[in-house]
PDB file of N, CA and C in Angstrom:
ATOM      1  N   UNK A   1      27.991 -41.901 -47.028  1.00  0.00           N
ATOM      2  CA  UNK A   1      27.346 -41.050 -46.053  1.00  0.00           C
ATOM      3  C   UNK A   1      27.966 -41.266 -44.671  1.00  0.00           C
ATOM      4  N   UNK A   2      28.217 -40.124 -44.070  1.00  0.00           N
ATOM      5  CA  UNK A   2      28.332 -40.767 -42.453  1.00  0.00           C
ATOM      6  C   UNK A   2      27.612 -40.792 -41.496  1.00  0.00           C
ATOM      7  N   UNK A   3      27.915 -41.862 -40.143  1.00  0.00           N
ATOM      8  CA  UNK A   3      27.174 -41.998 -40.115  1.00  0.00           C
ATOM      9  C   UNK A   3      25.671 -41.341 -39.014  1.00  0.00           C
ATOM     10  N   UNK A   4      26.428 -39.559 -39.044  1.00  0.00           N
ATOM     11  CA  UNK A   4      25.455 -39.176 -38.573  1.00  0.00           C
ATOM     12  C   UNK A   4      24.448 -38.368 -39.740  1.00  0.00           C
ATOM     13  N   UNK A   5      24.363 -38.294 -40.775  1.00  0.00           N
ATOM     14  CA  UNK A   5      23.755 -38.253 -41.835  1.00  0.00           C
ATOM     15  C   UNK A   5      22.146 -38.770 -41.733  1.00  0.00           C
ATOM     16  N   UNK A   6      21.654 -37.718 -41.667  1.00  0.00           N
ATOM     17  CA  UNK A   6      19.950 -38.396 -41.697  1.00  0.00           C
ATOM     18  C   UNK A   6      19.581 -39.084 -43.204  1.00  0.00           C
ATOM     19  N   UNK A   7      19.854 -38.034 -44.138  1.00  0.00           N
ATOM     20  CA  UNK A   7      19.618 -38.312 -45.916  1.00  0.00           C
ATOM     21  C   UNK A   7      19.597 -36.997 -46.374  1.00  0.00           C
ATOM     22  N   UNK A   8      19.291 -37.682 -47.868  1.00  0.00           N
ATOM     23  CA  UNK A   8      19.956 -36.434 -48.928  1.00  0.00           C
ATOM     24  C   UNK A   8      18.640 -35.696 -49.104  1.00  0.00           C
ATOM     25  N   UNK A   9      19.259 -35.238 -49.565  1.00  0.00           N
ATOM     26  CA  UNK A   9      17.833 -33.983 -50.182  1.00  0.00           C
ATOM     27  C   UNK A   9      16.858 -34.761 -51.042  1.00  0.00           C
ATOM     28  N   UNK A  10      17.561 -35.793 -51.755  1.00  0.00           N
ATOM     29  CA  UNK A  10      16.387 -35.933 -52.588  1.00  0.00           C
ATOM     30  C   UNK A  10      15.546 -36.905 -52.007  1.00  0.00           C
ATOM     31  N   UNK A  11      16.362 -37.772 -50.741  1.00  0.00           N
ATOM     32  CA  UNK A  11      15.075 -38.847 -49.879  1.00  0.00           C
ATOM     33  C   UNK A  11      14.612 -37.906 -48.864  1.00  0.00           C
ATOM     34  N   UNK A  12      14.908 -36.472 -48.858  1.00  0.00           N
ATOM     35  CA  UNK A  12      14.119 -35.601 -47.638  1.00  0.00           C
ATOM     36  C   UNK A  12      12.984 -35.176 -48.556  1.00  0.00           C
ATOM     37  N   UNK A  13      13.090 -34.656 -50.097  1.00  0.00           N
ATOM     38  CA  UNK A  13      11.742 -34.220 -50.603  1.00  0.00           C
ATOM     39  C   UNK A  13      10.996 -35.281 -50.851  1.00  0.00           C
ATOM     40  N   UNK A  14      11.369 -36.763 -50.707  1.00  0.00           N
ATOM     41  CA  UNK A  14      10.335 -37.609 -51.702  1.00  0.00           C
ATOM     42  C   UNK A  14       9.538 -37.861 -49.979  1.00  0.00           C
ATOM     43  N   UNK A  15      10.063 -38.181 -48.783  1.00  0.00           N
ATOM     44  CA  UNK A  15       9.349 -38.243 -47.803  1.00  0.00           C
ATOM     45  C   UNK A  15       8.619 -37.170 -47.305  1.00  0.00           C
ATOM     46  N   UNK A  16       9.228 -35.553 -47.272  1.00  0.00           N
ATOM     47  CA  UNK A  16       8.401 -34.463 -46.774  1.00  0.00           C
ATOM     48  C   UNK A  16       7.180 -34.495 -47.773  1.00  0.00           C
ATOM     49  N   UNK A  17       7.346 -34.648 -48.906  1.00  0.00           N
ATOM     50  CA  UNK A  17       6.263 -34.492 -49.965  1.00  0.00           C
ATOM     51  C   UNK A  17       5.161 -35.270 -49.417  1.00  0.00           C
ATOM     52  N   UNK A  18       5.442 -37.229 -49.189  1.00  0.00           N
ATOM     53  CA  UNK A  18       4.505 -37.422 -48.810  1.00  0.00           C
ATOM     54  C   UNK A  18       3.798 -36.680 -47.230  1.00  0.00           C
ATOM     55  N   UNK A  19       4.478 -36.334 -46.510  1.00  0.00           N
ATOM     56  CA  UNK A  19       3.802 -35.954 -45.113  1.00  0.00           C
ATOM     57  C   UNK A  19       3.137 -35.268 -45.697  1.00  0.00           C
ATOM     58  N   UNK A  20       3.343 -33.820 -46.459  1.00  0.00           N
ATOM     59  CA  UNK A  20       2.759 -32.547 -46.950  1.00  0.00           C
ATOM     60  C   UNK A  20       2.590 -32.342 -48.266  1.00  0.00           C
ATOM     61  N   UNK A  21       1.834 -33.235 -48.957  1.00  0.00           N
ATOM     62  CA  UNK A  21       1.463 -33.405 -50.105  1.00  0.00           C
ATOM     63  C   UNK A  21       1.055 -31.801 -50.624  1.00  0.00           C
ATOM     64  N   UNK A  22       0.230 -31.596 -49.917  1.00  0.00           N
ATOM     65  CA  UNK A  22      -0.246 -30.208 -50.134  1.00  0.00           C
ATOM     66  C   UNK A  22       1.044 -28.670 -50.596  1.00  0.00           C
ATOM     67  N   UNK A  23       1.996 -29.148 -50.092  1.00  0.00           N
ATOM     68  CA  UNK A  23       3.006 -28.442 -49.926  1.00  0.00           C
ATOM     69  C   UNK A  23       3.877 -27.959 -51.361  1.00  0.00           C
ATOM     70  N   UNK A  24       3.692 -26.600 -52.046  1.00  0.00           N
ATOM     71  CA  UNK A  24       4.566 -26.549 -53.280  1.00  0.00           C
ATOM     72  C   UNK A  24       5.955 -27.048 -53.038  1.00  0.00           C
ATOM     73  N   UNK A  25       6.372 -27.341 -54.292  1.00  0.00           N
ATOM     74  CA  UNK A  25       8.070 -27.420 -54.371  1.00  0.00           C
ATOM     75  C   UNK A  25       8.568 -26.414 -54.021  1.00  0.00           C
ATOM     76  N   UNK A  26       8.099 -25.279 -54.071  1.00  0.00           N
ATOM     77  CA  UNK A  26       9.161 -23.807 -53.863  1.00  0.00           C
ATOM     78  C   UNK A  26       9.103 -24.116 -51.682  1.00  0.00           C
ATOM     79  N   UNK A  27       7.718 -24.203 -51.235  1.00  0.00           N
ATOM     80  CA  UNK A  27       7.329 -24.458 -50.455  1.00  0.00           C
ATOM     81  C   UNK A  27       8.967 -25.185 -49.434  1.00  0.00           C
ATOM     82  N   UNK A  28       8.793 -26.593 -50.186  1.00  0.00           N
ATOM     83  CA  UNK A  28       9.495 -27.526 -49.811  1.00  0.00           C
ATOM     84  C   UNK A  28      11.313 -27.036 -50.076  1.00  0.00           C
ATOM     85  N   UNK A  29      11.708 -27.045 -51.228  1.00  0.00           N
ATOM     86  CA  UNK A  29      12.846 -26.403 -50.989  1.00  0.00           C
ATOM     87  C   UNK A  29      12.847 -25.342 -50.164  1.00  0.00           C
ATOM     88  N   UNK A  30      11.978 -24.459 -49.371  1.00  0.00           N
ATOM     89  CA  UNK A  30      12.492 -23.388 -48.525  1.00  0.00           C
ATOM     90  C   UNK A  30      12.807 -24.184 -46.977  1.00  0.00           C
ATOM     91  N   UNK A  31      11.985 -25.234 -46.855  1.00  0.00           N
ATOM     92  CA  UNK A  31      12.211 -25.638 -45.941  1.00  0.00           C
ATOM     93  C   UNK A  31      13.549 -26.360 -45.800  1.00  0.00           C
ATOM     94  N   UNK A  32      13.938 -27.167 -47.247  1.00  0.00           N
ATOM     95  CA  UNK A  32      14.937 -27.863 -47.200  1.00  0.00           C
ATOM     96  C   UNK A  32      16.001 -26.881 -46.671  1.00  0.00           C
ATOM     97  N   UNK A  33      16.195 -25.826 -47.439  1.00  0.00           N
ATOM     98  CA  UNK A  33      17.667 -24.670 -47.183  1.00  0.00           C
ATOM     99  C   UNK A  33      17.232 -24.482 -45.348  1.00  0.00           C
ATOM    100  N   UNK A  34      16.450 -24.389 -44.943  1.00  0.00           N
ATOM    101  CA  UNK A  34      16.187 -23.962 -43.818  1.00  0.00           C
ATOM    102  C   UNK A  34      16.488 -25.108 -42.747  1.00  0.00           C
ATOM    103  N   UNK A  35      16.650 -25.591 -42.934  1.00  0.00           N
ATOM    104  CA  UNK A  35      17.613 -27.401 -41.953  1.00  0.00           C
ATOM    105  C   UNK A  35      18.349 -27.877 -42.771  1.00  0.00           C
ATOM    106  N   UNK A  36      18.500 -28.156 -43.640  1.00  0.00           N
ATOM    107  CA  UNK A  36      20.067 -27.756 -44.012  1.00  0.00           C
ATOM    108  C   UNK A  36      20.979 -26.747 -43.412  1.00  0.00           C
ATOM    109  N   UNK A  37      21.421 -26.477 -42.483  1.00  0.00           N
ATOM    110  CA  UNK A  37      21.697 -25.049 -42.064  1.00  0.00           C
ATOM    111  C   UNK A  37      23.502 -24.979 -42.200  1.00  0.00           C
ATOM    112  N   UNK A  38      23.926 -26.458 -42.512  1.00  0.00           N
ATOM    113  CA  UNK A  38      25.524 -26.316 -43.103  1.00  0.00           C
ATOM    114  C   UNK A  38      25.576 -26.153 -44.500  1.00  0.00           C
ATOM    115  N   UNK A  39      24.297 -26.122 -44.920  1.00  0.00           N
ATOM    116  CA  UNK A  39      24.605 -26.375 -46.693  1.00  0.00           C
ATOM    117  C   UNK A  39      25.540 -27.555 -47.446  1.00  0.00           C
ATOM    118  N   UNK A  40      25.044 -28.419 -46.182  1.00  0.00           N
ATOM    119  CA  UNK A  40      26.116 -29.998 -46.973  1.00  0.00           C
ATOM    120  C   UNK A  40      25.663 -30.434 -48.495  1.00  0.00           C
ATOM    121  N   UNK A  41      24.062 -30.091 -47.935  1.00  0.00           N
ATOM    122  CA  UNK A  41      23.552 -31.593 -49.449  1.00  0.00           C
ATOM    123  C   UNK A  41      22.739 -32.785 -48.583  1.00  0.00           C
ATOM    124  N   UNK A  42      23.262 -32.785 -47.318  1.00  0.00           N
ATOM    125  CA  UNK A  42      22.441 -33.752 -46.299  1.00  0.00           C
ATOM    126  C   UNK A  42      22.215 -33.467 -44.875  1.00  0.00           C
ATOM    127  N   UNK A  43      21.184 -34.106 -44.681  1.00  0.00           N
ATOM    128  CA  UNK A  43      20.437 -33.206 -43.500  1.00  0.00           C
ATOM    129  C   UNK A  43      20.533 -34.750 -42.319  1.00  0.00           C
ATOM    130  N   UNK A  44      21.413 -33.614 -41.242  1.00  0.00           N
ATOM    131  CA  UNK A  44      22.153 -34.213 -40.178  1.00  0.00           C
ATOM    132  C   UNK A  44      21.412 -34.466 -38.808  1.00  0.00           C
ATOM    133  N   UNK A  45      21.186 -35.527 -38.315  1.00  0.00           N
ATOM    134  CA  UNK A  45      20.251 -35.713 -37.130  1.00  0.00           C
ATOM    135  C   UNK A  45      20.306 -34.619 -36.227  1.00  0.00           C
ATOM    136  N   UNK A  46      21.176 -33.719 -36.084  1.00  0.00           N
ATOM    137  CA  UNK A  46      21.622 -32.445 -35.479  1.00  0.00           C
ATOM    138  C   UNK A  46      20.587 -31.400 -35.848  1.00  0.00           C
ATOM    139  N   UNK A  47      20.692 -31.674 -37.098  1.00  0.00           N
ATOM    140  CA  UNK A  47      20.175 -30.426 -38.231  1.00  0.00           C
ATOM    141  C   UNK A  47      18.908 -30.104 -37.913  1.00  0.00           C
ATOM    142  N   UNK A  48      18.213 -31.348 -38.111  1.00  0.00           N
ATOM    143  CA  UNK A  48      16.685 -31.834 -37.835  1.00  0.00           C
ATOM    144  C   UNK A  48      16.690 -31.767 -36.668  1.00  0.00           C
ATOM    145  N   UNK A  49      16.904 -32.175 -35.467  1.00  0.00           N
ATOM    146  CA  UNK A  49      16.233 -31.643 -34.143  1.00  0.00           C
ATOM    147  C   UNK A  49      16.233 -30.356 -33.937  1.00  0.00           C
ATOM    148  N   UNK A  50      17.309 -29.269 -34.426  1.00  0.00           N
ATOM    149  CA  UNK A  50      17.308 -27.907 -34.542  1.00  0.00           C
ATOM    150  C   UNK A  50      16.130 -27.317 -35.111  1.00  0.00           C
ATOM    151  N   UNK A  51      16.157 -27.607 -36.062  1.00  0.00           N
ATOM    152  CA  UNK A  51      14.614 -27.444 -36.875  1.00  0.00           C
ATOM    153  C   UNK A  51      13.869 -27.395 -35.747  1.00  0.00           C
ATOM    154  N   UNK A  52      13.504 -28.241 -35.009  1.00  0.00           N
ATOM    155  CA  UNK A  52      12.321 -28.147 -34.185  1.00  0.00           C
ATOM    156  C   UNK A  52      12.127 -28.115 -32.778  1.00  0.00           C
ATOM    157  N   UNK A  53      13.307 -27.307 -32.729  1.00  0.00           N
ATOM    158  CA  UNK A  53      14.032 -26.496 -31.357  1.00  0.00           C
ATOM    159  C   UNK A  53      14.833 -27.506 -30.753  1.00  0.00           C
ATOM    160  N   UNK A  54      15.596 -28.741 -30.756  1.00  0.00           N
ATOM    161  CA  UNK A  54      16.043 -29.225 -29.775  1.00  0.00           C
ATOM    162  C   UNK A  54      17.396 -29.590 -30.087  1.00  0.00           C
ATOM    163  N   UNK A  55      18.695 -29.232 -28.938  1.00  0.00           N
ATOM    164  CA  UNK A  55      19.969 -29.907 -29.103  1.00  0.00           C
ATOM    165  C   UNK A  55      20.288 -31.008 -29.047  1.00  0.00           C
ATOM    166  N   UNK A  56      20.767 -31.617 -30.326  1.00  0.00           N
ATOM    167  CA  UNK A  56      20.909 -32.705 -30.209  1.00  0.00           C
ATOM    168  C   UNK A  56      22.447 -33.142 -29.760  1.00  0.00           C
ATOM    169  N   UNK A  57      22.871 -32.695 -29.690  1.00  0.00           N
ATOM    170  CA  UNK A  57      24.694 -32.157 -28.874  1.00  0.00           C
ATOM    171  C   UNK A  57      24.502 -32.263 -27.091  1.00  0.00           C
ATOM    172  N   UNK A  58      23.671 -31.760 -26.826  1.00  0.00           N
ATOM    173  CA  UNK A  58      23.548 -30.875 -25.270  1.00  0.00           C
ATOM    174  C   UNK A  58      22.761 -32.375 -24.632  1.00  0.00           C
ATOM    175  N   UNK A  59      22.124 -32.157 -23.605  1.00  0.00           N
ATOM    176  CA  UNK A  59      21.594 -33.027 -22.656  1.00  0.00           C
ATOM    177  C   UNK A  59      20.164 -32.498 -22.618  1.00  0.00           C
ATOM    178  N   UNK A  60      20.044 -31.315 -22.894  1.00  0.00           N
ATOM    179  CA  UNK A  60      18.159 -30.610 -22.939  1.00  0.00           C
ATOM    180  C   UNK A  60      17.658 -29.596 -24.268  1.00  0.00           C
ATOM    181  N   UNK A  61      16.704 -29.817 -24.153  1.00  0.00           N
ATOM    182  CA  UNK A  61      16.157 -29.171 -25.375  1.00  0.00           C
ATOM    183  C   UNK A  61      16.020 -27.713 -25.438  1.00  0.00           C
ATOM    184  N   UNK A  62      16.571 -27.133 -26.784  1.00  0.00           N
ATOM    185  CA  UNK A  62      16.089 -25.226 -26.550  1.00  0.00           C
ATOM    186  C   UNK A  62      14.844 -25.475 -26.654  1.00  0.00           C
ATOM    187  N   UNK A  63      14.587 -24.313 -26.553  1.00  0.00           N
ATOM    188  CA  UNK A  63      13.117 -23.858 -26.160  1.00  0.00           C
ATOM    189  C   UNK A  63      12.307 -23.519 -27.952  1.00  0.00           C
ATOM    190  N   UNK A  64      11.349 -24.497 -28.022  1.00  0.00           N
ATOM    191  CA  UNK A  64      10.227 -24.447 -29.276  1.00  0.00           C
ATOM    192  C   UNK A  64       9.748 -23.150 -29.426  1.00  0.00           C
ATOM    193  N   UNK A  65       9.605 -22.669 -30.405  1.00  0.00           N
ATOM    194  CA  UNK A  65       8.239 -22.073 -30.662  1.00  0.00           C
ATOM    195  C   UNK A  65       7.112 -22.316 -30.810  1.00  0.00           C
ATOM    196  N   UNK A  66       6.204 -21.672 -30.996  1.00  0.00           N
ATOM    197  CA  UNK A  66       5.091 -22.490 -31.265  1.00  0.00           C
ATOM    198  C   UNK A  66       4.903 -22.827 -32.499  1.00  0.00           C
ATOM    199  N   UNK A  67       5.528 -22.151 -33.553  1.00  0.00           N
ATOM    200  CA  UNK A  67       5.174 -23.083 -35.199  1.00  0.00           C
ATOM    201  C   UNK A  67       6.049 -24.117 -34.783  1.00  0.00           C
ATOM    202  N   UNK A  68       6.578 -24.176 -34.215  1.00  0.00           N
ATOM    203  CA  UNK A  68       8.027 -25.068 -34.108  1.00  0.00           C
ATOM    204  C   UNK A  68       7.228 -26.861 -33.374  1.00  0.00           C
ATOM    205  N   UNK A  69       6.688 -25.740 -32.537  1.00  0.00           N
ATOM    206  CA  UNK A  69       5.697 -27.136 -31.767  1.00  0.00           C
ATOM    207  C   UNK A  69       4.526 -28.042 -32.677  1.00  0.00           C
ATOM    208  N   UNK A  70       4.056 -26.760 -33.437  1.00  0.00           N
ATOM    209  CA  UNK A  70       2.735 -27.307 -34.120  1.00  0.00           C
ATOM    210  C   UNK A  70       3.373 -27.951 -35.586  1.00  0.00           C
ATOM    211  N   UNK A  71       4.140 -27.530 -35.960  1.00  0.00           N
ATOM    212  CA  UNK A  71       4.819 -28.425 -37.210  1.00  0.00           C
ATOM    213  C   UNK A  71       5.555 -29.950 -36.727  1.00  0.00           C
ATOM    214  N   UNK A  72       5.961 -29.508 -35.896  1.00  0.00           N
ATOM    215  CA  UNK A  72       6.590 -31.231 -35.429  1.00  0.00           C
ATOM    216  C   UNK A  72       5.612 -32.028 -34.675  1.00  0.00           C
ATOM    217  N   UNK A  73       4.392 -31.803 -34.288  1.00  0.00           N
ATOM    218  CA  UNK A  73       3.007 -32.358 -33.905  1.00  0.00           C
ATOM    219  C   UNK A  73       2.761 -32.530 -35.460  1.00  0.00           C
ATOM    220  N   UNK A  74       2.219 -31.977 -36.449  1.00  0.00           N
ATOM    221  CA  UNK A  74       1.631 -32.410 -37.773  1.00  0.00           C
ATOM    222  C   UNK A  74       2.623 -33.429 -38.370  1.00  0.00           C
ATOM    223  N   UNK A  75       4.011 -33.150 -38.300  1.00  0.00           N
ATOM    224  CA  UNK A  75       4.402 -34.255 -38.779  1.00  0.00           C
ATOM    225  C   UNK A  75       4.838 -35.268 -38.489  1.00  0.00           C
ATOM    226  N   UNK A  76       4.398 -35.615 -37.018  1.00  0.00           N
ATOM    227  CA  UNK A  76       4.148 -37.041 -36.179  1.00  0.00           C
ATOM    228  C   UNK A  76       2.866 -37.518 -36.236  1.00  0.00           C
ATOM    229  N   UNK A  77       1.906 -36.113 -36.592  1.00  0.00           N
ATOM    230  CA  UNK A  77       0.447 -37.075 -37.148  1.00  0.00           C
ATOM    231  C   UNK A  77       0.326 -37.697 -38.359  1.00  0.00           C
ATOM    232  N   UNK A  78       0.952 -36.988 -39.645  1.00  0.00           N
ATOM    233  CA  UNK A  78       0.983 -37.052 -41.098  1.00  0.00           C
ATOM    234  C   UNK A  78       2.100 -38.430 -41.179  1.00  0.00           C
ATOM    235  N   UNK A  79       3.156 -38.688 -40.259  1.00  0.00           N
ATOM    236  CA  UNK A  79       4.053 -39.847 -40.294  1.00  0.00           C
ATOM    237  C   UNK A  79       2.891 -41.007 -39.706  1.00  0.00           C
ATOM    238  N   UNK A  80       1.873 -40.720 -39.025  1.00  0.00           N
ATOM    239  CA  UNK A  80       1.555 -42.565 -38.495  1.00  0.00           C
ATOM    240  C   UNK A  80       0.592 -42.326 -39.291  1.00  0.00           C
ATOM    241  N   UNK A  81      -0.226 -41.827 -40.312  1.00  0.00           N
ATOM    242  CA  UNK A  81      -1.773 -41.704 -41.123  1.00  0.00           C
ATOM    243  C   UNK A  81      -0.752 -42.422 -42.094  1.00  0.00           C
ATOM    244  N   UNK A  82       0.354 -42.317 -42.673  1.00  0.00           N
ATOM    245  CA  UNK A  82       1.055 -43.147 -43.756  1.00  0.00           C
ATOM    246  C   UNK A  82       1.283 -44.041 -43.316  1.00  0.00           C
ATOM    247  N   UNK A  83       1.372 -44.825 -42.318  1.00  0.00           N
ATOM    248  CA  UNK A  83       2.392 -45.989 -41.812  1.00  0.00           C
ATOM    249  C   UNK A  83       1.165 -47.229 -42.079  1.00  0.00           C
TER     250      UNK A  83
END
């Protein structure tokens, strides 16, 4: 892996699963293709701040949406209820 490589798909579904248990597999693979956005196979610290509006390249963040806001709030709540 290198080493800007967050992880693979299959340690992104076994962790998203736990945040969003609730969440189908079809569910979850849409999200996977959807930050994945090079179609490597692994999802790039780049990748993932994009996901949830922010450059991780640049010096400031694009601008969120609001699912954008409220999904990366749930899954900073759903990450410390597991910890």
């Amino acid at each position: 892996m290198r080493a800007s490589c967050l992880c693979l798909q299959s340690e992104f579904m076994e962790a998203w699963s736990k945040l969003f248990p609730e969440m189908s597999a079809e569910e979850k693979e849409t999200t996977w293709v959807k930050m994945d956005s090079d179609k490597s196979g692994t999802l790039e610290v780049s990748e993932l701040a994009a996901f949830f509006g922010f450059n991780w390249e640049g010096e400031a963040a694009t601008e969120m949406t609001d699912d954008q806001i409220l999904e990366a709030l749930q899954v900073r709540a759903r990450a410390r209820a597991c910890v």
